[in-house]
Protein backbone atom coordinates (compact mmCIF):
# COMPACT_ATOMS: atom_id res chain seq x y z
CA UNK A 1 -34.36 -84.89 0.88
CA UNK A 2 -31.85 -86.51 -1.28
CA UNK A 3 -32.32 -86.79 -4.47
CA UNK A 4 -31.95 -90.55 -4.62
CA UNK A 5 -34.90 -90.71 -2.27
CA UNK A 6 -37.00 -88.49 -4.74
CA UNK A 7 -36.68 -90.83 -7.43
CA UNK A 8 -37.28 -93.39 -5.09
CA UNK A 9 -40.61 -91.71 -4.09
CA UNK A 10 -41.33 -91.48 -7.76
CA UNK A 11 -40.43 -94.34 -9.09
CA UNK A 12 -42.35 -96.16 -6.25
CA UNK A 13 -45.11 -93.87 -7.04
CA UNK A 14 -45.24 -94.89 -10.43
CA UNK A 15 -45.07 -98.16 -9.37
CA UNK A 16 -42.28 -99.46 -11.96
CA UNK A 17 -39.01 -100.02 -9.84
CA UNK A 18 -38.63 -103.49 -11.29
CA UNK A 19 -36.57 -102.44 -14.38
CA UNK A 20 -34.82 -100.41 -11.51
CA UNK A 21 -34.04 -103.18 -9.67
CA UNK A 22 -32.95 -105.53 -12.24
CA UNK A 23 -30.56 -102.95 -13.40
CA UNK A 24 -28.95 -102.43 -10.00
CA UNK A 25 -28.95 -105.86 -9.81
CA UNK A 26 -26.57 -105.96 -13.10
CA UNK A 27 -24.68 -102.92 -11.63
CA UNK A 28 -24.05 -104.57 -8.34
CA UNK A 29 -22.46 -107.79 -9.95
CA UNK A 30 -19.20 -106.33 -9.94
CA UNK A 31 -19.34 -104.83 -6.38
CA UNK A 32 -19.84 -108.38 -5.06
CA UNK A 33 -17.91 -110.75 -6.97
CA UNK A 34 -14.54 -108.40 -7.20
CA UNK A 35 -12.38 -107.26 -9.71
CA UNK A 36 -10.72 -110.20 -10.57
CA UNK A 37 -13.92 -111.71 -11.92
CA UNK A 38 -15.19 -108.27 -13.01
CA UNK A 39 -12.18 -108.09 -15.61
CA UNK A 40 -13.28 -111.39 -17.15
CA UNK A 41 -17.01 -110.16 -17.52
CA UNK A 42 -17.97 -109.53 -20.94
CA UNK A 43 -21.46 -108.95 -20.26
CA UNK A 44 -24.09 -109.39 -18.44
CA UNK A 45 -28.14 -108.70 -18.15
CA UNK A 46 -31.00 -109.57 -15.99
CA UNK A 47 -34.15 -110.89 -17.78
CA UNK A 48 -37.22 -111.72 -15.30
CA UNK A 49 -35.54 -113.19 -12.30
CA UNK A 50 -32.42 -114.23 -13.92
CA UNK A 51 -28.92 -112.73 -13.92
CA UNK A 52 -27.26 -113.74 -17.20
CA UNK A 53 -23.48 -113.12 -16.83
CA UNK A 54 -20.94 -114.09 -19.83
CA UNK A 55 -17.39 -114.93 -18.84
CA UNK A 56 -14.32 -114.88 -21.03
CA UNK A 57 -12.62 -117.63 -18.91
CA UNK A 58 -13.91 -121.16 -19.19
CA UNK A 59 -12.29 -122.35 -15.55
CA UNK A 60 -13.70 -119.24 -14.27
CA UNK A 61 -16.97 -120.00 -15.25
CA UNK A 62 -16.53 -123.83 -13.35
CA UNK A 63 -15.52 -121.79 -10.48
CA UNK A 64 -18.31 -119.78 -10.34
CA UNK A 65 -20.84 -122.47 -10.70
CA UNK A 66 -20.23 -123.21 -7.43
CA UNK A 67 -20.80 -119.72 -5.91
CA UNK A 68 -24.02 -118.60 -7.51
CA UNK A 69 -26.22 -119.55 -4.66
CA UNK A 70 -23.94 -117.18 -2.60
CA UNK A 71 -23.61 -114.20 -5.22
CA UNK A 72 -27.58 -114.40 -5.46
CA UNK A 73 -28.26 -114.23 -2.17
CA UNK A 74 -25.16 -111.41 -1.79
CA UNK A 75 -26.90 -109.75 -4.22
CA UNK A 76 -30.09 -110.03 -2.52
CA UNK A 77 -29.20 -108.49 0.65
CA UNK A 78 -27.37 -105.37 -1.06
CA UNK A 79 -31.13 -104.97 -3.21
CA UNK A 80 -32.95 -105.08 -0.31
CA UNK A 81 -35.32 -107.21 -1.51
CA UNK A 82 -35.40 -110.49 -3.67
CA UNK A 83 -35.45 -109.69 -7.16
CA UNK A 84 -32.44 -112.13 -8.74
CA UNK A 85 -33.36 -116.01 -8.25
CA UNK A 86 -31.15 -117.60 -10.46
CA UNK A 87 -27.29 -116.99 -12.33
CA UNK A 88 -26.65 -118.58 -15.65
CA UNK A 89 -23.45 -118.42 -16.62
CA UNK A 90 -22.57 -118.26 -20.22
């Protein structure tokens, strides 16, 4: 057994893998938007459902407007499960 699938086993045991999730959720950000938009990340957080990501670029952050309903539900699919239901950009 891997040890990613104990502390999967315990953390599902435990029955607290939402902090887990929302973290991955953060962590995967960069996997799915790309490096480009990565470098002008400043910072970013999940609170509840919500991914809050700040951008250094204002155009950027028009851009990306229109591609949070397809970063959320990229994000989604590489969680497994639906954890992140909204983006706001800051």
């Amino acid at each position: 057994m891997a040890v990613g699938d104990i502390l999967k086993a315990m953390m599902d045991s435990e029955g607290d893998t939402a902090e887990f999730d929302r973290q991955k959720a953060s962590y995967l950000w960069s996997e799915i938007v790309g490096e480009y938009i990565n470098r002008h990340t400043v910072r970013r957080y999940v609170a509840d459902d919500t991914l809050h990501v700040f951008i250094s670029s204002g155009p950027l952050k028009s851009e990306l407007g229109f591609m949070i309903p397809s970063i959320i539900e990229q994000l989604n699919n590489a969680l497994g499960k639906r954890i992140i239901k909204k983006i706001q950009i800051h």
